[in-house]
C-alpha atoms as a PDB file:
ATOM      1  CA  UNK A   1     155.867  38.182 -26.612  1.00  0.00           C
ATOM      2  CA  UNK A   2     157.470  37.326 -23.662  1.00  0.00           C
ATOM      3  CA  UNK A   3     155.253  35.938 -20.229  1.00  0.00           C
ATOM      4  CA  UNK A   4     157.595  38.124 -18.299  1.00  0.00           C
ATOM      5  CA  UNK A   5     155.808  41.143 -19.969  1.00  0.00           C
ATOM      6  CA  UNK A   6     152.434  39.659 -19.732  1.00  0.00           C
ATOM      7  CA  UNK A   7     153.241  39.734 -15.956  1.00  0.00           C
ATOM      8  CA  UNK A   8     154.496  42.955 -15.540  1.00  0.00           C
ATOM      9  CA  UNK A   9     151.195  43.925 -17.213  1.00  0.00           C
ATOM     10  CA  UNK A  10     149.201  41.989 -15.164  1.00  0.00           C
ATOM     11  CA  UNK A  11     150.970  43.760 -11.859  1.00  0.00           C
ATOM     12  CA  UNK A  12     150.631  47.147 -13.402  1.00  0.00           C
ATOM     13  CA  UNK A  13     146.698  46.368 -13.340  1.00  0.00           C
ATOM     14  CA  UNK A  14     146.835  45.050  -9.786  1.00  0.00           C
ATOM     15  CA  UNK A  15     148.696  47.306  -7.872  1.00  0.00           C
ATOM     16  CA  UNK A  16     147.494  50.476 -10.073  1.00  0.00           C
ATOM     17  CA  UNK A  17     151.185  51.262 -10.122  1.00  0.00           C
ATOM     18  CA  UNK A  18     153.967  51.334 -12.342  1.00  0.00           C
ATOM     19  CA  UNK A  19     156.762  52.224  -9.351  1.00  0.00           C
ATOM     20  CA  UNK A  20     154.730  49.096  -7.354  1.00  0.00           C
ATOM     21  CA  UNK A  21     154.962  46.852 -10.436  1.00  0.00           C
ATOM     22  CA  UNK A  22     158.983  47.934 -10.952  1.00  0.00           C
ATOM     23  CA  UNK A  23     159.481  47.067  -7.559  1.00  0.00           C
ATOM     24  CA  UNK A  24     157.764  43.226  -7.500  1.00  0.00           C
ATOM     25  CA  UNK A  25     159.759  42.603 -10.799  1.00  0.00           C
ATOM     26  CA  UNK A  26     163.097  43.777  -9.825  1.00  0.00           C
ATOM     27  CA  UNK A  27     163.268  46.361 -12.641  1.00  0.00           C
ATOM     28  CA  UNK A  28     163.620  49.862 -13.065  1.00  0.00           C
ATOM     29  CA  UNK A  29     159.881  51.786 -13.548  1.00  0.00           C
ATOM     30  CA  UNK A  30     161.529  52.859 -17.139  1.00  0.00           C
ATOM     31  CA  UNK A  31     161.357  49.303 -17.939  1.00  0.00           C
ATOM     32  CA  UNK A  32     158.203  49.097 -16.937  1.00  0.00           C
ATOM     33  CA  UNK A  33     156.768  51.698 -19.120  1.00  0.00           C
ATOM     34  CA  UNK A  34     158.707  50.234 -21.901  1.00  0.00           C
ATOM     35  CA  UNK A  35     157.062  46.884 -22.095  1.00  0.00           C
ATOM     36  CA  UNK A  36     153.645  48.452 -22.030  1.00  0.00           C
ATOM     37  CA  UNK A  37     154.210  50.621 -24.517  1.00  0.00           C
ATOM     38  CA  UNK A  38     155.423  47.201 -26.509  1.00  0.00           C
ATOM     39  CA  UNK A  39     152.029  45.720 -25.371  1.00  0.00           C
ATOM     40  CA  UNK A  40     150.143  48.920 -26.744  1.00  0.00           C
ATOM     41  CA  UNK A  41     152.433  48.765 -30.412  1.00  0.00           C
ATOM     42  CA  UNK A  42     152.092  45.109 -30.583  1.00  0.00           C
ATOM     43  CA  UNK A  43     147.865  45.110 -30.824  1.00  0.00           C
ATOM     44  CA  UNK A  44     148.009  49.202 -31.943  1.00  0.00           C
ATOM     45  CA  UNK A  45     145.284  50.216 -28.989  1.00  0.00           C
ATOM     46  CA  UNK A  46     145.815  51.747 -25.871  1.00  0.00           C
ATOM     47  CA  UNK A  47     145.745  49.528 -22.846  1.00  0.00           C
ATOM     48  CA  UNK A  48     146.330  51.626 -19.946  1.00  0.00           C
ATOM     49  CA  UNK A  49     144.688  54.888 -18.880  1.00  0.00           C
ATOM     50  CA  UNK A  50     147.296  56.797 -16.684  1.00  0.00           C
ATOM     51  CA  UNK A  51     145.694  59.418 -14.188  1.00  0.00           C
ATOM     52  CA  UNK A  52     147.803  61.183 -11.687  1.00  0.00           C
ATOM     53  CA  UNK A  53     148.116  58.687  -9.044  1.00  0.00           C
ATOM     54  CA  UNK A  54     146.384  56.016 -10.487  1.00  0.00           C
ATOM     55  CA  UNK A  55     145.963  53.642 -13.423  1.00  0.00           C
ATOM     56  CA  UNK A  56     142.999  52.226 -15.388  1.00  0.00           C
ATOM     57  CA  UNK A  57     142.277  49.522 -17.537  1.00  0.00           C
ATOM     58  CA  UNK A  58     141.046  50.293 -21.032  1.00  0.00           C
ATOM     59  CA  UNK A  59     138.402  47.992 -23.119  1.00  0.00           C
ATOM     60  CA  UNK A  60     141.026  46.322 -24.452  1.00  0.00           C
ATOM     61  CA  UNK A  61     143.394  46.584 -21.511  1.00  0.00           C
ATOM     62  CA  UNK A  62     140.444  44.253 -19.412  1.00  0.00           C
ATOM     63  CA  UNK A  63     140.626  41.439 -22.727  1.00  0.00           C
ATOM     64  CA  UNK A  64     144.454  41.182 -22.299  1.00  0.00           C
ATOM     65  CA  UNK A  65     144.342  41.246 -18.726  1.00  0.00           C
ATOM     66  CA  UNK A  66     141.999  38.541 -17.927  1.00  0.00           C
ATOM     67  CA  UNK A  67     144.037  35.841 -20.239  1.00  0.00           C
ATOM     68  CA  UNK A  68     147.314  36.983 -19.262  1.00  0.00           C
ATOM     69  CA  UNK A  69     146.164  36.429 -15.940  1.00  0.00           C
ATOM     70  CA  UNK A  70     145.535  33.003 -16.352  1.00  0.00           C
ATOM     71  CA  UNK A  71     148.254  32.644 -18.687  1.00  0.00           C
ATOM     72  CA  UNK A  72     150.733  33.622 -15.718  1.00  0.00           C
ATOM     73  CA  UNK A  73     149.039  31.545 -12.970  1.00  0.00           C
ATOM     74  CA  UNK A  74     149.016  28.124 -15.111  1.00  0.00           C
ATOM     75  CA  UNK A  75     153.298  29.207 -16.361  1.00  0.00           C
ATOM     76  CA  UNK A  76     153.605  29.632 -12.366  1.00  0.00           C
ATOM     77  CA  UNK A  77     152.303  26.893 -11.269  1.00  0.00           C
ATOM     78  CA  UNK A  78     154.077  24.675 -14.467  1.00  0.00           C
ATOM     79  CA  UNK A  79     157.305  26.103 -13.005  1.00  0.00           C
ATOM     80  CA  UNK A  80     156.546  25.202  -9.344  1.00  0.00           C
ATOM     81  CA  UNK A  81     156.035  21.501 -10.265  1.00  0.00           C
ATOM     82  CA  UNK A  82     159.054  21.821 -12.309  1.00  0.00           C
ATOM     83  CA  UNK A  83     161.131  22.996  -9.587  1.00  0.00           C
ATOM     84  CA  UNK A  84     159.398  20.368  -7.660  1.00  0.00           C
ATOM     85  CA  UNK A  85     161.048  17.610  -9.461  1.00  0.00           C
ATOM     86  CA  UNK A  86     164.383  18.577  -9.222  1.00  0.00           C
ATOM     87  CA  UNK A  87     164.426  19.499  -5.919  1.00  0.00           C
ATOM     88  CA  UNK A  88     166.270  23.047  -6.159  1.00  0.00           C
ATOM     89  CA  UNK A  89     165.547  25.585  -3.477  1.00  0.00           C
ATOM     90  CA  UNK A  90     166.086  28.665  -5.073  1.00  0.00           C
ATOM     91  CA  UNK A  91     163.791  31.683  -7.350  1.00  0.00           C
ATOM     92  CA  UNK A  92     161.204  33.692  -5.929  1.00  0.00           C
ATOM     93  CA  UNK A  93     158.684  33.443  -2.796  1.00  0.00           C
ATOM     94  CA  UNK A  94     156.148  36.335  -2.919  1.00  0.00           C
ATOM     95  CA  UNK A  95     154.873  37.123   0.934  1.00  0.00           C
ATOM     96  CA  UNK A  96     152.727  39.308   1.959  1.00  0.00           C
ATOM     97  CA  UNK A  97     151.638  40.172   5.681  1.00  0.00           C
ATOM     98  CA  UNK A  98     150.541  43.178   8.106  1.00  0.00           C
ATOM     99  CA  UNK A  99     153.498  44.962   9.955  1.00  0.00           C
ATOM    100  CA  UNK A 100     153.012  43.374  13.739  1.00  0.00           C
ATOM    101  CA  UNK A 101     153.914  40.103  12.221  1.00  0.00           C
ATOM    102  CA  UNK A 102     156.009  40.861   9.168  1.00  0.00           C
ATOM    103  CA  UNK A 103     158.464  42.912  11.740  1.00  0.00           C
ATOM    104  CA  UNK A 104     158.468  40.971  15.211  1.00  0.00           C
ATOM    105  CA  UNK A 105     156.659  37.198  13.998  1.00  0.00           C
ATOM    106  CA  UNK A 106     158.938  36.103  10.688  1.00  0.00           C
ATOM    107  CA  UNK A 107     162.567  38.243  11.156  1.00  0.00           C
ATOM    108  CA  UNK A 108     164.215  35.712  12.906  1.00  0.00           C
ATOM    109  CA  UNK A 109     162.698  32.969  10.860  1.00  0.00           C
ATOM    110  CA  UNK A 110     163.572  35.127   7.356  1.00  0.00           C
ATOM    111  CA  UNK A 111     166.949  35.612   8.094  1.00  0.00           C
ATOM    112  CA  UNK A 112     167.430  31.607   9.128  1.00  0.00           C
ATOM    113  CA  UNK A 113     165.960  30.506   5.839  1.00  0.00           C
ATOM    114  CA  UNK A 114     167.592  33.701   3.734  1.00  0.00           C
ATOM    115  CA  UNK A 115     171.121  31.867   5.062  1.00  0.00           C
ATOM    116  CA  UNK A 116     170.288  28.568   4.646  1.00  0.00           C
ATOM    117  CA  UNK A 117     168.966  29.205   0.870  1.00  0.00           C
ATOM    118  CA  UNK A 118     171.498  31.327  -0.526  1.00  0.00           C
ATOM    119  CA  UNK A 119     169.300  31.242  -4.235  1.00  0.00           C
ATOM    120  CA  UNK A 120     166.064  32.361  -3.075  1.00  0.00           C
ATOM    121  CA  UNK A 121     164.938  36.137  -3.509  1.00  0.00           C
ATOM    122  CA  UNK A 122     162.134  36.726  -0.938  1.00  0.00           C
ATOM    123  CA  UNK A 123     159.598  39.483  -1.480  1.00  0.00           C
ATOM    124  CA  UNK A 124     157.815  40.775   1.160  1.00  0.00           C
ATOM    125  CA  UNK A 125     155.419  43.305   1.316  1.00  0.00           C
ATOM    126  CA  UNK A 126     153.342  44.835   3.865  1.00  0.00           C
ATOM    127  CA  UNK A 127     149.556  44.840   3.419  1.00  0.00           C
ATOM    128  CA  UNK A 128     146.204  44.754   4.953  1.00  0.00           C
ATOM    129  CA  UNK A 129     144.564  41.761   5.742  1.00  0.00           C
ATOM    130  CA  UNK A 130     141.876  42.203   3.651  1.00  0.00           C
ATOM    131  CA  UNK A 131     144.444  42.978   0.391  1.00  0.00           C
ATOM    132  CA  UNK A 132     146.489  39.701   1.790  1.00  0.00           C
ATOM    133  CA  UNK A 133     143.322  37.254   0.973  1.00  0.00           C
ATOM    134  CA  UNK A 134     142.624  39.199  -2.256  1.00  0.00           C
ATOM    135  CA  UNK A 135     146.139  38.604  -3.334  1.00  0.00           C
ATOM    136  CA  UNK A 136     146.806  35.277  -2.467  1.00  0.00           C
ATOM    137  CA  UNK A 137     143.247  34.252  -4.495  1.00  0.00           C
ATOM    138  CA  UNK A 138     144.376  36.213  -7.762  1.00  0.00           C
ATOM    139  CA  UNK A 139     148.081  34.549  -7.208  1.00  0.00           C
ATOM    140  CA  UNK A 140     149.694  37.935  -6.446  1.00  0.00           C
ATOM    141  CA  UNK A 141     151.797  36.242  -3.859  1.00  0.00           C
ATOM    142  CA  UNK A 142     152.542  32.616  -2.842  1.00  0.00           C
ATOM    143  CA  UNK A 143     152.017  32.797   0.973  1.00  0.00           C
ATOM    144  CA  UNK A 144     150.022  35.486   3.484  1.00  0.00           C
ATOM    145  CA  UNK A 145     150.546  35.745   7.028  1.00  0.00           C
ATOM    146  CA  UNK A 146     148.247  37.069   8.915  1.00  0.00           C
ATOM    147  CA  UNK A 147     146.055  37.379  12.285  1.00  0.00           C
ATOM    148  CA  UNK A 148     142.621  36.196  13.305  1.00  0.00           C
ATOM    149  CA  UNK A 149     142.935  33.531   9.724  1.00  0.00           C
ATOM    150  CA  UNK A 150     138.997  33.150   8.541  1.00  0.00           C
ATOM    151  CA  UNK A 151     138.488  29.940   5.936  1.00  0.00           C
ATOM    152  CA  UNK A 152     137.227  31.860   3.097  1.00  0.00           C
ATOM    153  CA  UNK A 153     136.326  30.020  -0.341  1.00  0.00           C
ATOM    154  CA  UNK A 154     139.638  29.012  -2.735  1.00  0.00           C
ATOM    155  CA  UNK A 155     141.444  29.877   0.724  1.00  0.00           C
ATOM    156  CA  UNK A 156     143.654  27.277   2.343  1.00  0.00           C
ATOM    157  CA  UNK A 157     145.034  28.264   6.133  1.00  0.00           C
ATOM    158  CA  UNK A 158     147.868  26.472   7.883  1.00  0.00           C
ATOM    159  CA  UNK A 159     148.236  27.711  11.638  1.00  0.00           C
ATOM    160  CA  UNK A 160     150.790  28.990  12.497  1.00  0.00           C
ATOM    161  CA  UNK A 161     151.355  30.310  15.921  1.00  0.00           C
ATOM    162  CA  UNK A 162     149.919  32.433  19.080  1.00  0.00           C
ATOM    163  CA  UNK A 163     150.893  36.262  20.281  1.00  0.00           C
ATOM    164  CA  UNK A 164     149.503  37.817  23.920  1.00  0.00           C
ATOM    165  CA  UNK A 165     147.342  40.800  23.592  1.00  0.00           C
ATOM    166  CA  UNK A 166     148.891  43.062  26.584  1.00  0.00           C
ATOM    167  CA  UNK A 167     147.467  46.305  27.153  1.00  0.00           C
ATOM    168  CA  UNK A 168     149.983  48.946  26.027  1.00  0.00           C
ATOM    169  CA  UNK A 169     150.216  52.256  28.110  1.00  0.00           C
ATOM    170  CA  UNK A 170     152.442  54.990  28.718  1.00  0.00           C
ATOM    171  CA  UNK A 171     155.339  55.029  31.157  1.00  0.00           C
ATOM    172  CA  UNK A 172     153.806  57.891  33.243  1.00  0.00           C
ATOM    173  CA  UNK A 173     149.930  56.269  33.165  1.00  0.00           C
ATOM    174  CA  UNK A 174     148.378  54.751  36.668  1.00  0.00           C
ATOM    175  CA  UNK A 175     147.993  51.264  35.083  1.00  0.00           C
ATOM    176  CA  UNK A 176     151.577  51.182  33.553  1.00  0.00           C
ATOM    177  CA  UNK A 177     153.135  50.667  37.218  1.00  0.00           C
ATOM    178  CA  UNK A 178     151.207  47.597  37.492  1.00  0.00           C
ATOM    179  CA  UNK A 179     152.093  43.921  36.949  1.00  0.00           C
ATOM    180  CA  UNK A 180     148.823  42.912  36.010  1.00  0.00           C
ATOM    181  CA  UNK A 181     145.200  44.786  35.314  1.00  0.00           C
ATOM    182  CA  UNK A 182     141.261  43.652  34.942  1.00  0.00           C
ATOM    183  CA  UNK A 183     139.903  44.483  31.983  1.00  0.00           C
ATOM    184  CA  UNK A 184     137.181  46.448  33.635  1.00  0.00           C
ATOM    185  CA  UNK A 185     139.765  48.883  35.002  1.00  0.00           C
ATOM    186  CA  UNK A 186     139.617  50.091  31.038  1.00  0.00           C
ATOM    187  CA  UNK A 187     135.797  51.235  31.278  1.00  0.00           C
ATOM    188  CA  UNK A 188     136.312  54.457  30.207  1.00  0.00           C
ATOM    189  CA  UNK A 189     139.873  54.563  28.920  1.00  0.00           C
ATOM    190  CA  UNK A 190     140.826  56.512  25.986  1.00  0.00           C
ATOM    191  CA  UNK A 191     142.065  54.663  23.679  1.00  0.00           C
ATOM    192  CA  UNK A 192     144.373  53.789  20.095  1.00  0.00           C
ATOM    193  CA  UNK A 193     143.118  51.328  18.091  1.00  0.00           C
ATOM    194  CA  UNK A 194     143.774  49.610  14.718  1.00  0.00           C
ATOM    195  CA  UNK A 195     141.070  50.676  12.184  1.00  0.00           C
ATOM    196  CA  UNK A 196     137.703  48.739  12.279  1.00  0.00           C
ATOM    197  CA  UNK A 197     137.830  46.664   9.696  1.00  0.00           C
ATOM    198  CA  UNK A 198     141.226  45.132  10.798  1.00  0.00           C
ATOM    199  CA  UNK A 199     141.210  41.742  12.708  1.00  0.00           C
ATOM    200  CA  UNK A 200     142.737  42.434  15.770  1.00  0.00           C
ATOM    201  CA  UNK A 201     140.675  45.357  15.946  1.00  0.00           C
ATOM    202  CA  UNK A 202     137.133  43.353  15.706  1.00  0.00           C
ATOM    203  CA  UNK A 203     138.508  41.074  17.858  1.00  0.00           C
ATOM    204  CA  UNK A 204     139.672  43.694  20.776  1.00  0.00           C
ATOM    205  CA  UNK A 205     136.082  45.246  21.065  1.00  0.00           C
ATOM    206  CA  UNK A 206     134.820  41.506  21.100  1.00  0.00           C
ATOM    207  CA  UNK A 207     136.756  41.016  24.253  1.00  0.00           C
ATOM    208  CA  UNK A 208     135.954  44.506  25.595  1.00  0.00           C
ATOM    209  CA  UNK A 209     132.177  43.532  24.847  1.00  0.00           C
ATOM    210  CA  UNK A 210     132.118  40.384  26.995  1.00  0.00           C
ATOM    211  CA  UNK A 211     133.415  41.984  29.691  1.00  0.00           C
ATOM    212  CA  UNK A 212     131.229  45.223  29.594  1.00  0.00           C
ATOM    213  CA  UNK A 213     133.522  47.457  28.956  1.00  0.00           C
ATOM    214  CA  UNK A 214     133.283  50.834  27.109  1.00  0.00           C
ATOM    215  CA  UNK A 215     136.164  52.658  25.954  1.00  0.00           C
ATOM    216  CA  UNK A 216     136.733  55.908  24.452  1.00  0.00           C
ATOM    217  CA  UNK A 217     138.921  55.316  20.865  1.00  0.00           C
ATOM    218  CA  UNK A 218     140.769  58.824  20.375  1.00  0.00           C
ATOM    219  CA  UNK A 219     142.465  57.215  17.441  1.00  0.00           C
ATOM    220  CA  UNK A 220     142.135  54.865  14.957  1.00  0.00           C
ATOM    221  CA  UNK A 221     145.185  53.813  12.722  1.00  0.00           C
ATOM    222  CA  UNK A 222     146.089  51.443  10.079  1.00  0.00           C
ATOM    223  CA  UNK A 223     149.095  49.771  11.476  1.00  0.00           C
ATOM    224  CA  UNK A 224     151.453  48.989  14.928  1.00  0.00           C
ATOM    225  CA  UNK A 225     154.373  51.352  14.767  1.00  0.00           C
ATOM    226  CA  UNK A 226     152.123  54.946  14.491  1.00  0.00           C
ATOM    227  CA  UNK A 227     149.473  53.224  17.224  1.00  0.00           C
ATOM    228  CA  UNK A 228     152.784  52.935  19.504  1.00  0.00           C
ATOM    229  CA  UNK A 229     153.945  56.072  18.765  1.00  0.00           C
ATOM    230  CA  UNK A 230     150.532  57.804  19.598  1.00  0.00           C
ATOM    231  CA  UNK A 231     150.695  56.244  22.619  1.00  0.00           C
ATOM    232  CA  UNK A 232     153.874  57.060  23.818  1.00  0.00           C
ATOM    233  CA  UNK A 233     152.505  60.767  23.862  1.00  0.00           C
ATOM    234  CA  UNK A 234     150.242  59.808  26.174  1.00  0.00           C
ATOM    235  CA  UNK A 235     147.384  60.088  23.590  1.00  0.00           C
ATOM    236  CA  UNK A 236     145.762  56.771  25.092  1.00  0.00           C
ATOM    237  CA  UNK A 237     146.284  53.272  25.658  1.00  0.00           C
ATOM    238  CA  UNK A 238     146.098  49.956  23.431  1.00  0.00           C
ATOM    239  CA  UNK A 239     145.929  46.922  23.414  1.00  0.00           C
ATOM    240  CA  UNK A 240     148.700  45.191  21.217  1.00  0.00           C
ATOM    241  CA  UNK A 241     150.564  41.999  20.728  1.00  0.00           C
ATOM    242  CA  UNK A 242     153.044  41.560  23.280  1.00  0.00           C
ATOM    243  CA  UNK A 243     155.632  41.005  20.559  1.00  0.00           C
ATOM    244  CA  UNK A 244     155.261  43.956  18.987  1.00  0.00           C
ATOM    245  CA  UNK A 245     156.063  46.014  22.012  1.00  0.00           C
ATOM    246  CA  UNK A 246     159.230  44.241  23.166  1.00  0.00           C
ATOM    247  CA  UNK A 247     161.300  47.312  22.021  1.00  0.00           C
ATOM    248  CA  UNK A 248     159.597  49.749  23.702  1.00  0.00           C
ATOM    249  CA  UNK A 249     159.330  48.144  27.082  1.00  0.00           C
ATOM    250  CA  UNK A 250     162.759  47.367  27.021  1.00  0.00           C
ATOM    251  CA  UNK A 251     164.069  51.210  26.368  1.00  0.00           C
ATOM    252  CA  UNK A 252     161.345  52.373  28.695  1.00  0.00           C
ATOM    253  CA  UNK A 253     159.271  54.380  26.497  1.00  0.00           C
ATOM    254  CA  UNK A 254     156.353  52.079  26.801  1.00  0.00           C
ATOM    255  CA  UNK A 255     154.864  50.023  29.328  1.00  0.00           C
ATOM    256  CA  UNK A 256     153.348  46.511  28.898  1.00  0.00           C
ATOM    257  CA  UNK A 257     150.469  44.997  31.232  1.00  0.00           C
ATOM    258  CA  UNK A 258     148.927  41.433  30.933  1.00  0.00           C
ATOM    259  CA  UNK A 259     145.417  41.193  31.867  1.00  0.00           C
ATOM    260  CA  UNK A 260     144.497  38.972  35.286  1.00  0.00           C
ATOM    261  CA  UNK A 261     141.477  37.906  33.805  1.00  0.00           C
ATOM    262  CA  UNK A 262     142.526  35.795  31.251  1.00  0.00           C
ATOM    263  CA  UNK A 263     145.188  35.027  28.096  1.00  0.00           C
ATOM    264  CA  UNK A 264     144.145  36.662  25.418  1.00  0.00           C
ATOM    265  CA  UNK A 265     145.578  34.991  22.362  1.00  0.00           C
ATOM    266  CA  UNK A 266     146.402  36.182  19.084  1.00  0.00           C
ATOM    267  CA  UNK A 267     146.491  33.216  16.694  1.00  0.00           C
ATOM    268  CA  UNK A 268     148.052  33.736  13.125  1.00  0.00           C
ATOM    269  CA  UNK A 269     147.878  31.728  10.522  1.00  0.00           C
ATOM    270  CA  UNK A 270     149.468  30.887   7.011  1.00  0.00           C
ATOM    271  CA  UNK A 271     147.469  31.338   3.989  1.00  0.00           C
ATOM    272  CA  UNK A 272     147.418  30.230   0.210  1.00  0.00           C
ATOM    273  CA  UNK A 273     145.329  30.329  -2.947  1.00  0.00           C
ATOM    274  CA  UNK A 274     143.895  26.390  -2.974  1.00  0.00           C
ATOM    275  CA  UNK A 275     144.966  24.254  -5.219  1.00  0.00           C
ATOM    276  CA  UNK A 276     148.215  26.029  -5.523  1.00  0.00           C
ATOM    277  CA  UNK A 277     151.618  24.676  -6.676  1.00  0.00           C
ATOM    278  CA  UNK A 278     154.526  25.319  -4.270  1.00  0.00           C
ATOM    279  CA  UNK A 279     158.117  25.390  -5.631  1.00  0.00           C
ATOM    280  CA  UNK A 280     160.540  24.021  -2.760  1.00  0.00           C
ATOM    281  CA  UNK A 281     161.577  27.252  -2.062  1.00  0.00           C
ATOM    282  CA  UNK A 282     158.110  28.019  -0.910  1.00  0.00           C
ATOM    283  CA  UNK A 283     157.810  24.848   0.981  1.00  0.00           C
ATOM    284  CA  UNK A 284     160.813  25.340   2.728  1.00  0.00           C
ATOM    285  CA  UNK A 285     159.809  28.747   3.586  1.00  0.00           C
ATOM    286  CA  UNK A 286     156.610  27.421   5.200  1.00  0.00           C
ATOM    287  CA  UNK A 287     158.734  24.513   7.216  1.00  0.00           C
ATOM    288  CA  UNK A 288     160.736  27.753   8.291  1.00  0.00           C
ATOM    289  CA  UNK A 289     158.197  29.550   9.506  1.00  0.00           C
ATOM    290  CA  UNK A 290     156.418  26.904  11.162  1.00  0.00           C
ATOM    291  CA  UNK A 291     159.500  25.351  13.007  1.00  0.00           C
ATOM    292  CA  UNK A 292     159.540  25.849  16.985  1.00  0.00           C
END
């Protein structure tokens, strides 16, 4: 048996998806399918329990999956130290981050080191914060970027850098033809939010809180580029990372406003599974990203 299927197993059960699992593998979904159904032959019981849209793990399916697990973090990390040792920058880093740092933090960054290290195949995925702690604790990915980084048990965090919460309004709103606004000019706003279980949302009613100020959330979505869009419609206003809005404010279609009270900064941070084994491809890719 090979650890390669073991894996693919392993991200089959994790991602509840054969397509997903294709995808982090670099194989076709066909393939997929094939080496479970090698899995299933090889111990002659079913593993997997495929429902439309989702995937679940059988008695024996949860045996092999908690030793494979293991099996695959222990040949990772052997392979990391390996790679260590010889000093070659090349394999695969598995990111994962949330879509206001993933598109507008780390391009720049991922296309330096993508240049520099020729060998490396970088995966990154787009998740939610939550997901990105989850997965860097099972070993689903090497490194997570994200916002508002909480020290969490078996959680390392490196920090990484600030963003500027702006408020975010349409071209044709009162506030947008101003340099700068107090937050109390949003009491009684409506508004577009991130959902509320999302960092920078928990943190943006924290802010709104201190300063007594009660807004009315028309929207509440999962990621930047549909809050932006809502907003250009003149649904409501936001309040974003600057970064993510540079786009829009430079075609016009948005409008970005700092606050005069204060700078409200979002910090990000780097996180990892502790105890974890980097390869030098992984350690570059953190010098990368944490290079002025």
């Amino acid at each position: 048996m090979h650890l390669e299927t073991l894996k693919v197993f392993c991200d089959v059960v994790e991602t509840r998806s054969f397509s997903t699992a294709a995808s982090q593998n670099f194989v076709t979904q066909s393939a997929v399918s094939q080496q479970i159904r090698s899995l299933e032959d090889r111990y002659g019981r079913r593993l997997l329990e495929r429902t439309r849209g989702n995937v679940q793990l059988t008695p024996a399916g949860e045996i092999l999956y908690q030793v494979s697990k293991e099996i695959v973090q222990r040949y990772q990390d052997m392979e990391a130290r390996l790679q260590a040792l010889t000093k070659v920058v090349a394999g695969t880093v598995r990111v994962a981050t949330v879509h206001s740092i993933g598109l507008y933090e780390l391009s720049t960054q991922i296309k330096r080191y993508l240049k520099a290290f020729p060998q490396v195949h970088l995966h990154l995925e787009y998740s939610r914060s939550s997901k990105i702690y989850e997965d860097a604790l099972k070993g689903n990915i090497d490194l997570g970027v994200v916002a508002y980084p909480s020290r969490r048990p078996g959680i390392n965090v490196l920090p990484f850098r600030e963003d500027r919460l702006v408020l975010v309004c349409p071209v044709s709103h009162a506030l947008a033809r101003h340099r700068q606004v107090s937050m109390r000019k949003l009491d009684g706003e409506s508004f577009v939010g991130y959902e509320r279980d999302i960092p920078t949302r928990k943190e943006t009613d924290r802010l709104l809180r201190r300063y007594g100020v009660e807004v009315r959330y028309v929207m509440e979505l999962d990621n930047v580029e549909t809050i932006k869009r809502v907003v250009e419609i003149g649904t409501g206003l936001a309040i974003l990372p600057e970064p993510a809005v540079r786009p829009e404010v430079k075609s016009k279609t948005l409008a970005a406003v700092q606050f005069s009270d204060e700078v409200f900064l979002r910090p990000l941070g780097i996180i990892h599974r502790q105890g974890k084994h980097f390869s030098p491809a992984a350690e570059k890719f953190i010098a990368f990203l944490r290079e002025e």
